[in-house]
C-alpha atoms as a PDB file:
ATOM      1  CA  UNK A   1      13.808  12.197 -19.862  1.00  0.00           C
ATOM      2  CA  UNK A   2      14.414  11.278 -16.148  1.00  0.00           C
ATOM      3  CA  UNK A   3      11.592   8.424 -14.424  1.00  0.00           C
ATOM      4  CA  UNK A   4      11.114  10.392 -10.896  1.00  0.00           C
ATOM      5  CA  UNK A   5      10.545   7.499  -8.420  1.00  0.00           C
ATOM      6  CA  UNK A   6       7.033   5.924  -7.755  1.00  0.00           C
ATOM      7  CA  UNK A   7       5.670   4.483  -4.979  1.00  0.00           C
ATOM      8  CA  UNK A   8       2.733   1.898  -5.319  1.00  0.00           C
ATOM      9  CA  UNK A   9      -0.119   0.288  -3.848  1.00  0.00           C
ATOM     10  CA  UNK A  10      -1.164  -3.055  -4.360  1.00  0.00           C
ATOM     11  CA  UNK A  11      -4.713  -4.689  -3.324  1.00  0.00           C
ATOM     12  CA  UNK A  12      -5.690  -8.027  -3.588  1.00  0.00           C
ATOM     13  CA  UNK A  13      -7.922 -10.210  -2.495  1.00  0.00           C
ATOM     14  CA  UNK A  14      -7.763 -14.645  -2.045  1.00  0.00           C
ATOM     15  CA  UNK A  15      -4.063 -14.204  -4.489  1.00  0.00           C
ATOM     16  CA  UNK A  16      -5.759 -12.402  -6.805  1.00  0.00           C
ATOM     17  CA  UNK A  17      -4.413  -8.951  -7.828  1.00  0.00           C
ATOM     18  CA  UNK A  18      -7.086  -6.217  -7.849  1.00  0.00           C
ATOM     19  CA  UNK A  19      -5.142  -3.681  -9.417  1.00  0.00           C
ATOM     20  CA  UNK A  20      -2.130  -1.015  -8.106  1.00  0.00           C
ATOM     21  CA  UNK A  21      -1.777   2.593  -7.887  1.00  0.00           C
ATOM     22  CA  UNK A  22       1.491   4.478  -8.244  1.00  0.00           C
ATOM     23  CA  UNK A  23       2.143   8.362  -6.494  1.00  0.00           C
ATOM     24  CA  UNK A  24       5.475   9.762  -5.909  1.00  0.00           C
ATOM     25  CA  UNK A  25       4.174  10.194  -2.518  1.00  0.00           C
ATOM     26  CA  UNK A  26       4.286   7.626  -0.036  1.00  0.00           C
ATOM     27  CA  UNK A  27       2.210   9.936   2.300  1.00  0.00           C
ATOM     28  CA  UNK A  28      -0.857  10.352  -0.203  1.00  0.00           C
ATOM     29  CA  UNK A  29      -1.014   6.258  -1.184  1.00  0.00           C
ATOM     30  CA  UNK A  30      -1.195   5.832   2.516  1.00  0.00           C
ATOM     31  CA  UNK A  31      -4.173   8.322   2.966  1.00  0.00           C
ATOM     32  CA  UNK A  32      -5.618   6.396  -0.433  1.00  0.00           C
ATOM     33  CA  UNK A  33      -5.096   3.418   1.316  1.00  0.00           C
ATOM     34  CA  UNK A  34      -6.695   3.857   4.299  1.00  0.00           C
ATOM     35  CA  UNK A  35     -10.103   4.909   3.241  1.00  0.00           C
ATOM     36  CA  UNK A  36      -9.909   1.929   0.848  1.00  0.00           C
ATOM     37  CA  UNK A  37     -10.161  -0.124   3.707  1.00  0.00           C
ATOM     38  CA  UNK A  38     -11.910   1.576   6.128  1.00  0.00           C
ATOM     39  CA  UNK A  39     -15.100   1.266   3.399  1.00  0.00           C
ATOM     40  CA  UNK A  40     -16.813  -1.679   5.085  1.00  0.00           C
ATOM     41  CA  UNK A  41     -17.872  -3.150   1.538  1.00  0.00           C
ATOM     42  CA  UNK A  42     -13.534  -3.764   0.898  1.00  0.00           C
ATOM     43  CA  UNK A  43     -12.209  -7.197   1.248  1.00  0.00           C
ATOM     44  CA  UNK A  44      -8.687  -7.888   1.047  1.00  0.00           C
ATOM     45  CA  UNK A  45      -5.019  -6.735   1.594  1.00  0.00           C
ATOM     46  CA  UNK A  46      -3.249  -3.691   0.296  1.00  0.00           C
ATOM     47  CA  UNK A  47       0.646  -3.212   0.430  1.00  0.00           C
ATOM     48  CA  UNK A  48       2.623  -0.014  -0.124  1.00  0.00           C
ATOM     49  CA  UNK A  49       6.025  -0.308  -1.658  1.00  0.00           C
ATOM     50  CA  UNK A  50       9.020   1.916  -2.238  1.00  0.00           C
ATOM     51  CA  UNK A  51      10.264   2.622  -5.678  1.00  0.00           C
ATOM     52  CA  UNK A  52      12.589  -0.473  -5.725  1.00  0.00           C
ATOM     53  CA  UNK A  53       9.249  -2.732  -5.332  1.00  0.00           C
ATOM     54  CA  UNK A  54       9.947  -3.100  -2.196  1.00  0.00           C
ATOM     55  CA  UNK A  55       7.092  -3.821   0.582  1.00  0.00           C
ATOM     56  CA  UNK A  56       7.258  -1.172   3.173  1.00  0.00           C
ATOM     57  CA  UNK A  57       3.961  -1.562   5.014  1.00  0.00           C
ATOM     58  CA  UNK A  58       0.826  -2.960   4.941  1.00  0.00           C
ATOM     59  CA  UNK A  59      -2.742  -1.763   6.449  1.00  0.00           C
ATOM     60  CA  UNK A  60      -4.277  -3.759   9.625  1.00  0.00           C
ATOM     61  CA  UNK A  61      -7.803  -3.752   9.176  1.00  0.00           C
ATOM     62  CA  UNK A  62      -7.641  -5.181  12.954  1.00  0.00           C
ATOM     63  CA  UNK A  63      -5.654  -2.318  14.219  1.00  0.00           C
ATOM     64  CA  UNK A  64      -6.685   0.127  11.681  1.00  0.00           C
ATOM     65  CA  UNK A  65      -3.571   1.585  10.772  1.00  0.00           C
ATOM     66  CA  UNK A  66      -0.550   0.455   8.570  1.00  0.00           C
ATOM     67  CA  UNK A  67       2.043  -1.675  10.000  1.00  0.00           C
ATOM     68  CA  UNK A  68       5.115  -1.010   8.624  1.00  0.00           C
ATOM     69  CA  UNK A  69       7.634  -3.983   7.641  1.00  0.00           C
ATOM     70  CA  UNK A  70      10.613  -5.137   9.262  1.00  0.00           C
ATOM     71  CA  UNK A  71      12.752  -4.008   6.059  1.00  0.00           C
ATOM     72  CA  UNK A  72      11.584  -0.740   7.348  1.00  0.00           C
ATOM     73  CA  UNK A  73      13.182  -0.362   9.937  1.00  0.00           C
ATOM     74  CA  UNK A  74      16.766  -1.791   8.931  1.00  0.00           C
END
C-alpha cells in the first residue's frame, strides 16, 4: 500500500497545540484555514505544512491572508 502525501494544518494557541488537520490538498487546508480564523470567536495561530513537515505558510489575522515562508520561496 502506497501513503499518498499529506499536507497539514496546525492551530494553537499560548504553545498549546489545538489539534491538526491533514488533506492532500494544500489548496483546500488553506480555504479550511481561513474561515478558521476569520470566525471572530478564534484565538491563535495556524500553520500549513508540506508533506515533509515542513512550514510553508502561516495565516495573518492582521493582513488577512496567509503569508507564505521564506523556505517557500527557495
Amino acid at each position: 500500500m502506497s501513503k499518498t502525501p499529506m499536507f497539514s494544518l496546525s492551530a494553537e494557541e499560548d504553545g498549546r497545540s489545538l489539534g491538526t488537520v491533514y488533506s492532500t490538498s494544500s489548496k483546500t487546508l488553506r480555504e479550511f484555514g481561513a474561515a478558521y480564523m476569520r470566525d471572530p470567536k478564534t484565538r491563535g495561530e495556524i500553520t500549513l505544512k508540506n508533506p515533509e513537515g515542513r512550514a510553508v505558510a502561516s495565516f495573518d489575522v492582521w493582513q488577512d491572508k496567509w503569508s507564505e515562508t521564506a523556505e517557500t520561496f527557495e
